[in-house]
C-alpha atoms as a PDB file:
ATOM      1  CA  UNK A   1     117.294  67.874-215.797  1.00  0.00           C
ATOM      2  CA  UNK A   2     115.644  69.517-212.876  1.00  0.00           C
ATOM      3  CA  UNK A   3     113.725  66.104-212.058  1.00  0.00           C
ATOM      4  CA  UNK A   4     116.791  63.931-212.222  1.00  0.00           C
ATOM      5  CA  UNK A   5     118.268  66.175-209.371  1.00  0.00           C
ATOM      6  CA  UNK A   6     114.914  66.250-207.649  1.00  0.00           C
ATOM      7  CA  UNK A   7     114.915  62.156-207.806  1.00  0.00           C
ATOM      8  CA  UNK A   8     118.512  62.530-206.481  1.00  0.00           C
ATOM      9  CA  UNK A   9     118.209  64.622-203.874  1.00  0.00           C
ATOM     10  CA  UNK A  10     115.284  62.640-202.803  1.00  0.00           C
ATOM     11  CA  UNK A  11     116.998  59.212-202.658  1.00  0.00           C
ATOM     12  CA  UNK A  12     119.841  60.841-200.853  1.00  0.00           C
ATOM     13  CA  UNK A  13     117.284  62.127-198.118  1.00  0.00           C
ATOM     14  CA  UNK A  14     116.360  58.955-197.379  1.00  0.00           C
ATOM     15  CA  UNK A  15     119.610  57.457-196.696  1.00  0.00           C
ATOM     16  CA  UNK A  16     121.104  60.052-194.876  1.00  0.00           C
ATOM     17  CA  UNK A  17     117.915  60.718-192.748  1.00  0.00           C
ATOM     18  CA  UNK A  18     118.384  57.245-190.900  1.00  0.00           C
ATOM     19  CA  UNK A  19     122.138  57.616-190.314  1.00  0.00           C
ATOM     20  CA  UNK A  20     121.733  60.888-188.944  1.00  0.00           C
ATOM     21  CA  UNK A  21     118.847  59.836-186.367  1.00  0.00           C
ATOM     22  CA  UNK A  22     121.208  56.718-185.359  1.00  0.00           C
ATOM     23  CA  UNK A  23     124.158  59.145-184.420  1.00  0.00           C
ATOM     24  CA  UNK A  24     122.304  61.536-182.688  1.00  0.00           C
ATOM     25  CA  UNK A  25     120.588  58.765-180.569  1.00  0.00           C
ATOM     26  CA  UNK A  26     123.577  56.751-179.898  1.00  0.00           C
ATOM     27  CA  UNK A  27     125.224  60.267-178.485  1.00  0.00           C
ATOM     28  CA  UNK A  28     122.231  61.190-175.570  1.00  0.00           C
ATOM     29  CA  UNK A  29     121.548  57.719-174.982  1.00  0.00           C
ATOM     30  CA  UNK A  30     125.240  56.013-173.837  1.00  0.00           C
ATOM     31  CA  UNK A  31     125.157  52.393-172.887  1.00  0.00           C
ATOM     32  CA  UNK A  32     126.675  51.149-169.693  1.00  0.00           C
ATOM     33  CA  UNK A  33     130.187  49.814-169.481  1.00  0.00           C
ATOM     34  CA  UNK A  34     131.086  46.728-170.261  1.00  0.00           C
ATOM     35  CA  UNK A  35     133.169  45.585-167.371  1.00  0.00           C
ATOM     36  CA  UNK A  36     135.964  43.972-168.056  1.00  0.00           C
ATOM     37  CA  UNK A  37     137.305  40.463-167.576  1.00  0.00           C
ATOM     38  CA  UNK A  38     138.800  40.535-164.593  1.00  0.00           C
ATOM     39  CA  UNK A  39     140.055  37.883-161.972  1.00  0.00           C
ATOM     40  CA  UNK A  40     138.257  38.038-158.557  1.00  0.00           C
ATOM     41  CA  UNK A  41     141.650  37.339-156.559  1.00  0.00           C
ATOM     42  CA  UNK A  42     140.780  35.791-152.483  1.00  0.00           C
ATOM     43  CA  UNK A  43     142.336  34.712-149.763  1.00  0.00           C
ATOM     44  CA  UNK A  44     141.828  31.018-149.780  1.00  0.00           C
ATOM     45  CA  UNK A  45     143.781  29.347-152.491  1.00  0.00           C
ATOM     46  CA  UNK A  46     142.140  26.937-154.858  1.00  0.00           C
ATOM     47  CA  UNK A  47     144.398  23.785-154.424  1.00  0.00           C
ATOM     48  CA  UNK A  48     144.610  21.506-157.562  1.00  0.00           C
ATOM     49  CA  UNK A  49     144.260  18.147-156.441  1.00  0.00           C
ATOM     50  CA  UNK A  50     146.281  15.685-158.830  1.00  0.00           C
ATOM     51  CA  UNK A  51     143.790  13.469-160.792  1.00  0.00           C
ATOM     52  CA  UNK A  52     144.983   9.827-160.822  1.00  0.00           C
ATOM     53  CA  UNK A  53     145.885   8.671-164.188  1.00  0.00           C
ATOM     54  CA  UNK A  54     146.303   4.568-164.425  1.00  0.00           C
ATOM     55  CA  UNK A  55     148.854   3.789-165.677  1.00  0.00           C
ATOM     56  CA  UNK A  56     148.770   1.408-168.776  1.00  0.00           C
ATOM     57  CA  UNK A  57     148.242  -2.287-168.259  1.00  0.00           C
ATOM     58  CA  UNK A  58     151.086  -3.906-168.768  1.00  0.00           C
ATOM     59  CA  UNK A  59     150.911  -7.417-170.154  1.00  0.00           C
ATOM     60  CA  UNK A  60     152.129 -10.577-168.751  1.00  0.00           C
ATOM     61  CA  UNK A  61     155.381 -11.613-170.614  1.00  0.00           C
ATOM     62  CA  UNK A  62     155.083 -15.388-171.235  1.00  0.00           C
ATOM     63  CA  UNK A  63     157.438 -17.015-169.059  1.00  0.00           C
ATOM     64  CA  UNK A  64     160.755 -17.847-170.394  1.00  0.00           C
ATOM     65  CA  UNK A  65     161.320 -21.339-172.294  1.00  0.00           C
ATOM     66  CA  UNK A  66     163.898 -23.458-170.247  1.00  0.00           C
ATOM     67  CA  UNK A  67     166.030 -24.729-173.291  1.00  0.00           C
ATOM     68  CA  UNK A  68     166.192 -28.246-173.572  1.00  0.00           C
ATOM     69  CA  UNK A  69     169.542 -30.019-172.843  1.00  0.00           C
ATOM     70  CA  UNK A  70     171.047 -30.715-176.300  1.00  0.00           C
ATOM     71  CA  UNK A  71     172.366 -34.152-176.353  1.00  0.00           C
ATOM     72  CA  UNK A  72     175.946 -34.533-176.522  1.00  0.00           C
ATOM     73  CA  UNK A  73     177.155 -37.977-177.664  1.00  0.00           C
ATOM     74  CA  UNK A  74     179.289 -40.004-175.711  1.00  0.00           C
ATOM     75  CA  UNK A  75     182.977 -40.502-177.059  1.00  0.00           C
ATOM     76  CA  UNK A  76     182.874 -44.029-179.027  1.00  0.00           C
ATOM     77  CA  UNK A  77     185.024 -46.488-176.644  1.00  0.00           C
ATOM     78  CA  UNK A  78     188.006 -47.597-178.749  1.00  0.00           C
ATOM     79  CA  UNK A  79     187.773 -51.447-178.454  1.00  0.00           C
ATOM     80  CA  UNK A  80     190.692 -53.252-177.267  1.00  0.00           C
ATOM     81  CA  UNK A  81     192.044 -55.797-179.459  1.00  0.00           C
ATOM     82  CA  UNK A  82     190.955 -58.953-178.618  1.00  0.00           C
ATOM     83  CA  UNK A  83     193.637 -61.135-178.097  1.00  0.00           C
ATOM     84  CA  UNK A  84     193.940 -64.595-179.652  1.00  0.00           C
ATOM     85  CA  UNK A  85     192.827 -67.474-177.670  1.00  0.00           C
ATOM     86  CA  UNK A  86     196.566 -69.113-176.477  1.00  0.00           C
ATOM     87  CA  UNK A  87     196.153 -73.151-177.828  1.00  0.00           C
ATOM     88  CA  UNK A  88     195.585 -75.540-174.788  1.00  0.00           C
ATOM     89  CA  UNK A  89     198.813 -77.557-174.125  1.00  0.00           C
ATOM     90  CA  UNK A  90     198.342 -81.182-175.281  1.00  0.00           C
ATOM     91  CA  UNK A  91     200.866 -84.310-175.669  1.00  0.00           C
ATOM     92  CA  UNK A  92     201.063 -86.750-178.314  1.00  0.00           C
ATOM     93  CA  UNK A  93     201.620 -89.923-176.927  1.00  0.00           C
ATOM     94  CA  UNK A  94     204.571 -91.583-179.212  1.00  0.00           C
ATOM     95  CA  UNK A  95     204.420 -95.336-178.037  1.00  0.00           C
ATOM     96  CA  UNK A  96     201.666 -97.187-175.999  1.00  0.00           C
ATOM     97  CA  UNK A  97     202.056 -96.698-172.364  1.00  0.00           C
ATOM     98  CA  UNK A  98     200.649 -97.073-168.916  1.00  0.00           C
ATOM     99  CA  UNK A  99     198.384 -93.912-167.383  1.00  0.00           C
ATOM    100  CA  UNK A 100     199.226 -93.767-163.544  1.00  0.00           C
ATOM    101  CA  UNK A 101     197.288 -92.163-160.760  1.00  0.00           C
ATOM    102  CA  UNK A 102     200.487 -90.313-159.823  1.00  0.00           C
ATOM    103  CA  UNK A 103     203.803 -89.170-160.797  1.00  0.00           C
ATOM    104  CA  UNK A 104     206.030 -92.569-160.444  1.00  0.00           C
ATOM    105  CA  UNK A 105     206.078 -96.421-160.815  1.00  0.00           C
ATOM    106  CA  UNK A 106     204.832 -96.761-157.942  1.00  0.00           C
ATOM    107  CA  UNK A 107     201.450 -95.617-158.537  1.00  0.00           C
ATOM    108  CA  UNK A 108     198.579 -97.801-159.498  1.00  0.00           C
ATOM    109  CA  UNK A 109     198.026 -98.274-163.288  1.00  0.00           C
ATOM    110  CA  UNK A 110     194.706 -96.484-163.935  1.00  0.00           C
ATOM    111  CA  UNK A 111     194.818 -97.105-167.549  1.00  0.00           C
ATOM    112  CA  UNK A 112     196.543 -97.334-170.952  1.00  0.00           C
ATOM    113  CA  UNK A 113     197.427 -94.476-174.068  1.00  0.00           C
ATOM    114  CA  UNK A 114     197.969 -95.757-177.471  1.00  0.00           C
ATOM    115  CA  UNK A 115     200.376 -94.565-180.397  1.00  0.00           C
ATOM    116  CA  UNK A 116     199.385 -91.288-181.742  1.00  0.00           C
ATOM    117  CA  UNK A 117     196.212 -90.524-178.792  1.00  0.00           C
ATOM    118  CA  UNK A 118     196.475 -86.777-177.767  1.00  0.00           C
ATOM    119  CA  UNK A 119     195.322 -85.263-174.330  1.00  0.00           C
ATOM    120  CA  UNK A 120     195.336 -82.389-172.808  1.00  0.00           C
ATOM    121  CA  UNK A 121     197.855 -81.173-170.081  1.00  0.00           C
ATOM    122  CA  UNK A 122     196.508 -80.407-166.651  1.00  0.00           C
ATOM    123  CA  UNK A 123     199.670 -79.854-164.822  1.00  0.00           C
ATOM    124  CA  UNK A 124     203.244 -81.264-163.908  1.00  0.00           C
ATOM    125  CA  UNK A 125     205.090 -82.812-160.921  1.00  0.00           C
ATOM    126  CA  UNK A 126     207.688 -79.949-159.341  1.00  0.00           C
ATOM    127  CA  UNK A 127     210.544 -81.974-161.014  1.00  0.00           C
ATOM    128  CA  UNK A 128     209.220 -81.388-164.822  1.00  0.00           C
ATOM    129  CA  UNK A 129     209.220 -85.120-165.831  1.00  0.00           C
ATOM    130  CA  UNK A 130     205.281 -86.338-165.219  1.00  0.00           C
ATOM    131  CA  UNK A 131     202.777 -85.015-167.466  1.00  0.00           C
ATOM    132  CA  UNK A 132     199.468 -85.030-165.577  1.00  0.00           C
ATOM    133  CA  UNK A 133     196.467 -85.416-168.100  1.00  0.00           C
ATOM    134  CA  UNK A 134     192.750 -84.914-168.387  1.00  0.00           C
ATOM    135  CA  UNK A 135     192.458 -89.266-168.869  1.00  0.00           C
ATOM    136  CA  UNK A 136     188.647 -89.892-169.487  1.00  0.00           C
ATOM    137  CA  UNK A 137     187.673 -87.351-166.976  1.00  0.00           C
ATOM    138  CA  UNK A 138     189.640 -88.165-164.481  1.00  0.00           C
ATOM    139  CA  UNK A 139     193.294 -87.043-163.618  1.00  0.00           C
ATOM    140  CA  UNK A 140     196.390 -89.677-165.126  1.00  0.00           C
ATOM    141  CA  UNK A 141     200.026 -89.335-165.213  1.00  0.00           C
ATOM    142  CA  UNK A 142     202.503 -90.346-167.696  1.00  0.00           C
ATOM    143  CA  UNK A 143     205.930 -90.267-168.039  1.00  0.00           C
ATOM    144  CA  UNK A 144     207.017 -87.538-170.296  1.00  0.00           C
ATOM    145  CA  UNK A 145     210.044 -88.719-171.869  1.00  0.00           C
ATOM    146  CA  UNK A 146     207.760 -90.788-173.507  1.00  0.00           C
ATOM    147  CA  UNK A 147     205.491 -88.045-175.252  1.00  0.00           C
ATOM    148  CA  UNK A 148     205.802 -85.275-177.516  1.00  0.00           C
ATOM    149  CA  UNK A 149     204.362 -81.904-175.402  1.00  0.00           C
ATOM    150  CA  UNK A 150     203.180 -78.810-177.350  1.00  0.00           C
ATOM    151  CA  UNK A 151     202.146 -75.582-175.482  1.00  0.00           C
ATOM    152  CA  UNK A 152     203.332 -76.692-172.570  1.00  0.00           C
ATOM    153  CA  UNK A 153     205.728 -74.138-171.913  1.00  0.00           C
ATOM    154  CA  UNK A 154     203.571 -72.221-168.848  1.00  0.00           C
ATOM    155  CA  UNK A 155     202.048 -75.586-167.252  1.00  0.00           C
ATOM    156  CA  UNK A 156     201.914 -74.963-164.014  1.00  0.00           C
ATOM    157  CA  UNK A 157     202.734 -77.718-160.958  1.00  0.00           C
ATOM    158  CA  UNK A 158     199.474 -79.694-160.423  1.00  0.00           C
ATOM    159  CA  UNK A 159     197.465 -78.649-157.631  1.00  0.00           C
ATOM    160  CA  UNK A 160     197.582 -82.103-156.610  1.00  0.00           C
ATOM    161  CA  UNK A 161     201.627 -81.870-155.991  1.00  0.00           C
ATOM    162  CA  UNK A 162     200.944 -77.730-154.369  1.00  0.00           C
ATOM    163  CA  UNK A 163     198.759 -79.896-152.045  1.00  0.00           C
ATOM    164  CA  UNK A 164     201.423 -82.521-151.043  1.00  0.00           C
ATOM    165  CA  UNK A 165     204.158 -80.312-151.218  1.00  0.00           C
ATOM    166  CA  UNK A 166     202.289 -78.766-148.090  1.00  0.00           C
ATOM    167  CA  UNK A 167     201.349 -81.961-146.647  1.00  0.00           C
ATOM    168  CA  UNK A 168     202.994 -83.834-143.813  1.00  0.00           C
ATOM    169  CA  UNK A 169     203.351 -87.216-144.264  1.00  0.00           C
ATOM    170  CA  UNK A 170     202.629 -88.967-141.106  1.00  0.00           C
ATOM    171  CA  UNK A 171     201.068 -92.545-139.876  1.00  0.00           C
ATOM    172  CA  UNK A 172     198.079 -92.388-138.143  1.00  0.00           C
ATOM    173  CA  UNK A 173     199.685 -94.271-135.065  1.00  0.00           C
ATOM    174  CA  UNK A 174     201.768 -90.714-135.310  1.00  0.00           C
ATOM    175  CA  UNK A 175     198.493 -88.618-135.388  1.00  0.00           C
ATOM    176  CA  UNK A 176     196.761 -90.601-132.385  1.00  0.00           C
ATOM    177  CA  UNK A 177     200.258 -90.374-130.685  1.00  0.00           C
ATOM    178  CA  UNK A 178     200.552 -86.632-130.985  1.00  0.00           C
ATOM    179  CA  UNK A 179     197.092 -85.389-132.026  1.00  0.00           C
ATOM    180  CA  UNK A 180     196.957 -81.756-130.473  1.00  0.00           C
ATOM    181  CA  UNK A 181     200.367 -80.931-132.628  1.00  0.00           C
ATOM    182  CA  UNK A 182     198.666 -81.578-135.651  1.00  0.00           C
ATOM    183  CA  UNK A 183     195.596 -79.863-135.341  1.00  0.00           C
ATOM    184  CA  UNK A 184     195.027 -77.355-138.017  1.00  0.00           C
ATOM    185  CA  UNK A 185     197.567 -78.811-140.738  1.00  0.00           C
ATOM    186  CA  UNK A 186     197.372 -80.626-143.714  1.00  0.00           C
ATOM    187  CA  UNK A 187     198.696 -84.379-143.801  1.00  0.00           C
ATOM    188  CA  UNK A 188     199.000 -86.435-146.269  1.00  0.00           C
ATOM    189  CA  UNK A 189     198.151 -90.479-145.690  1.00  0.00           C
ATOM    190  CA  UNK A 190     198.470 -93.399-148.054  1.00  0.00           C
ATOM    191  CA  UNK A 191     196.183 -96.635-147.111  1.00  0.00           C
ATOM    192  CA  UNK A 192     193.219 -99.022-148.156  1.00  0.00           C
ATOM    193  CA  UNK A 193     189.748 -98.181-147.782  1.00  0.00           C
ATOM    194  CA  UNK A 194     187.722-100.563-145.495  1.00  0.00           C
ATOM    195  CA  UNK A 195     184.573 -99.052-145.381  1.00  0.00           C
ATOM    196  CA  UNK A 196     182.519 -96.503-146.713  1.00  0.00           C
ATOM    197  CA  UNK A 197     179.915 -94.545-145.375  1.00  0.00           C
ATOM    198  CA  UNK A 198     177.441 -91.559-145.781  1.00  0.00           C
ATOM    199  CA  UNK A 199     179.620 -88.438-145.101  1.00  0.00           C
ATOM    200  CA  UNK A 200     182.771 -90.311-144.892  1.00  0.00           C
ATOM    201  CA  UNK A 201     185.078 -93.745-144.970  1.00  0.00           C
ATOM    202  CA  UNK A 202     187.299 -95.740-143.218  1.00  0.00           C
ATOM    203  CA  UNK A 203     190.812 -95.795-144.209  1.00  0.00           C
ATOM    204  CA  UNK A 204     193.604 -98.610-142.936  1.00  0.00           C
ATOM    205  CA  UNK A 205     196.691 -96.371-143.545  1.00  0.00           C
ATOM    206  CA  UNK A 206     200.308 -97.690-144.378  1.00  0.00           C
ATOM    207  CA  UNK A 207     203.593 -96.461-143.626  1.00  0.00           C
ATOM    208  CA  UNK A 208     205.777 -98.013-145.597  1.00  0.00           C
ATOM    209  CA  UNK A 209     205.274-101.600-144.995  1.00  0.00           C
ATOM    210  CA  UNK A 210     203.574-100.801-142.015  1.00  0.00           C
ATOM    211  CA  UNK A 211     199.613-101.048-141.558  1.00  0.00           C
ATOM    212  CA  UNK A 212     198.175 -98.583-138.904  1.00  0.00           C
ATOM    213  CA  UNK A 213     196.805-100.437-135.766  1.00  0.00           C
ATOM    214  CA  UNK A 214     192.992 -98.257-136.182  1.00  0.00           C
ATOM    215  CA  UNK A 215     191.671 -97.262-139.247  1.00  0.00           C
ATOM    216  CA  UNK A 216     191.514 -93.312-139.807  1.00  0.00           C
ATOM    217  CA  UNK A 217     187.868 -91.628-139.830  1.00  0.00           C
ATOM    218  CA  UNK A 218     187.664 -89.272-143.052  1.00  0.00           C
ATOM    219  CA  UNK A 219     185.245 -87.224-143.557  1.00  0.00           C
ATOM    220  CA  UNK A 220     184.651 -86.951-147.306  1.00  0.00           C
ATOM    221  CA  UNK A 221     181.850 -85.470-149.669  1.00  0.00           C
ATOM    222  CA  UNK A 222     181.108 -88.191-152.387  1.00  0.00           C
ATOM    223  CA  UNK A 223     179.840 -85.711-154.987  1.00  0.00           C
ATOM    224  CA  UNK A 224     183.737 -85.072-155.682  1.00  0.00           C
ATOM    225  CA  UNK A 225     184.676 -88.543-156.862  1.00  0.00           C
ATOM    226  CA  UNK A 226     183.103 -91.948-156.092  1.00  0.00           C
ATOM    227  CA  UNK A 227     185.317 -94.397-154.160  1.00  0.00           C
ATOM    228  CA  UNK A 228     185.118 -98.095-153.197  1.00  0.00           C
ATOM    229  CA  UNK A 229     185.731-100.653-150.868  1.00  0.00           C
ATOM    230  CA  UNK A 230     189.376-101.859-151.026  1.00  0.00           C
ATOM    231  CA  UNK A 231     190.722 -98.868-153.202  1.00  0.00           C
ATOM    232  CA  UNK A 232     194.567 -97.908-152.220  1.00  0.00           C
ATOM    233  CA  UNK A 233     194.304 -93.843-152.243  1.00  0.00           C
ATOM    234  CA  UNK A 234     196.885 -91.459-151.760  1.00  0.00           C
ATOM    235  CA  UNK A 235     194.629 -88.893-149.207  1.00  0.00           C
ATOM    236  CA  UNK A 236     195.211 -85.231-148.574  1.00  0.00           C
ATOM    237  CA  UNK A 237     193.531 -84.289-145.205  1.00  0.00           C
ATOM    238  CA  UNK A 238     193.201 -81.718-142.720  1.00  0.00           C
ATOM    239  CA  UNK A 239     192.916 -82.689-139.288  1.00  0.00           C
ATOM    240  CA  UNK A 240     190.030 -80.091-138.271  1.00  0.00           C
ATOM    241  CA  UNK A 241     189.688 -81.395-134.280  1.00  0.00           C
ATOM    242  CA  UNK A 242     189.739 -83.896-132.068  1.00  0.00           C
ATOM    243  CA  UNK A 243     186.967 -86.137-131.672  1.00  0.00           C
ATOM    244  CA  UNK A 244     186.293 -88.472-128.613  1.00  0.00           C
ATOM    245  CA  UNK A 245     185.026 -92.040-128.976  1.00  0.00           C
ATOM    246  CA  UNK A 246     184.047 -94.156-126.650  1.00  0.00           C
ATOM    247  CA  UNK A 247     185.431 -97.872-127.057  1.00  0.00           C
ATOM    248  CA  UNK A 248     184.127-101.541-125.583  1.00  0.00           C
ATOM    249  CA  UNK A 249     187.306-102.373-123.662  1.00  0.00           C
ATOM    250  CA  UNK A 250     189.461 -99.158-123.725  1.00  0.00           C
ATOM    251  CA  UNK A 251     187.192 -96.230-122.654  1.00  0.00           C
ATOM    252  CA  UNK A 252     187.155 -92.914-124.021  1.00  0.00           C
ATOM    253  CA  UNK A 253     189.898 -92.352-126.964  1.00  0.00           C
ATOM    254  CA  UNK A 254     190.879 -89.172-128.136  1.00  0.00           C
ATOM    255  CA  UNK A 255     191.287 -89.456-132.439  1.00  0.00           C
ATOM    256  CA  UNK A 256     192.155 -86.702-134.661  1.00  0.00           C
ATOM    257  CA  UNK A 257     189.124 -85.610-137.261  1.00  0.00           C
ATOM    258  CA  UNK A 258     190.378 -85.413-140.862  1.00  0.00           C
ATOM    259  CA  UNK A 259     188.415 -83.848-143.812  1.00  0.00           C
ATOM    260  CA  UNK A 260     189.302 -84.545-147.201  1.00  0.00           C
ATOM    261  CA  UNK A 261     190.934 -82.242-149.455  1.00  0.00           C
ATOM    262  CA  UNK A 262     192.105 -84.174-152.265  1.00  0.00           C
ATOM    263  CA  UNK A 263     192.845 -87.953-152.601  1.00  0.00           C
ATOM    264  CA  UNK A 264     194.491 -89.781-155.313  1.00  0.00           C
ATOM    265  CA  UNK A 265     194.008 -93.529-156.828  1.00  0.00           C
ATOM    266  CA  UNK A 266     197.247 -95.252-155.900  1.00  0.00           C
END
């Protein structure tokens, strides 16, 4: 018993024995302060300069798609209605007959129509009762009392009869007489040709029974009908100036120069 509190006593020694030298040390020994943590305040001011931040990179935006132009479709055209083709105005010719070059008797016979032929209407004389007709290519008259007409209902007056309608009928001995009146208008002359020429002819007018004392200069263009020697025309002209010729025995003569517009076989 007396050795277990021996061993005791012992072990207890030698813990407290340390201890006790570490207090009594500490106390005669003190460390220094610690100083604090303290801010050292001066008189010059520490300025924060701002640090630069970038700022992001901003991406390019694609550029903006121009929208196509959407394709609008025309408005469909409403067709008219085609109208029907009016039939060309024709005669039947109801008993053989004579084609003339004009509207009358007394027009040269340029040809002949037979029972039941047909042609086609080109015009009428202002007085409704000549019928002129495409004859072979070439205008005819015939007397319409004689023929049955169909579709003839807007045939207007030939252009032929406009023409002489406009025309003054004069003798040449008239034009050569008064020749500056003239000048300008359209006259109508009836005669035979005696000659025929590039560019023009020679035509003896008549006046009734009457022959003209000079034959009339025409100027015509033979590409609009061909013409002979000794044919008896019917001849619309306009006197376009006055022309000076000199002759063998009279000296200078003052004649009216006539162009063409339309002749006629008479």
């Amino acid at each position: 018993m007396r050795k277990q509190h021996a061993i005791l006593l012992s072990l207890t020694t030698l813990f407290l024995v340390p201890i006790l030298y570490g207090v009594l040390f500490s106390a005669f020994n003190p460390k220094p302060d610690t100083p604090r943590n303290t801010f050292l305040i001066t008189s010059t001011a520490y300025m924060l300069r701002p640090t630069w931040t970038p700022s992001p990179a901003q991406t390019p935006k694609p550029p903006a798609r121009t929208p196509k132009p959407t394709w609008t479709p025309s408005p469909t055209r409403t067709r008219k209605p085609t109208s029907t083709p009016r039939p060309k105005p024709i005669v039947i010719i109801n008993n053989n007959m004579n084609v003339r070059a004009g509207p009358g008797t007394n027009y040269s016979i340029i040809g002949a129509a037979t029972l039941s032929q047909q042609f086609v209407i080109t015009g009428k004389n202002p007085a409704g009762d000549w019928w002129e007709i495409d004859y072979n290519r070439k205008k005819g008259w015939i007397y319409s009392p004689l023929v049955t007409a169909m579709n003839a209902e807007r045939v207007p007056v030939a252009a032929w009869e406009r023409a002489r309608g406009k025309a003054i009928v004069v003798s040449y001995d008239e034009l050569l007489r008064h020749n500056e009146q003239y000048v300008g208008k359209l006259v109508y002359l009836r005669g035979d040709v005696t000659q025929v020429f590039e560019g023009g002819m020679l035509l003896r007018s008549k006046e009734g029974n009457k022959w003209a004392r000079s034959p009339t200069w025409l100027i015509y263009d033979h590409s609009l009908g061909r013409i002979l020697e000794e044919d008896t025309l019917g001849v619309i002209a306009k006197v376009i100036r006055l022309q000076e010729y000199e002759t063998s025995g009279r000296g200078l003569l003052t004649v009216p120069l006539l162009e063409v517009i339309d002749l006629r076989q008479e």
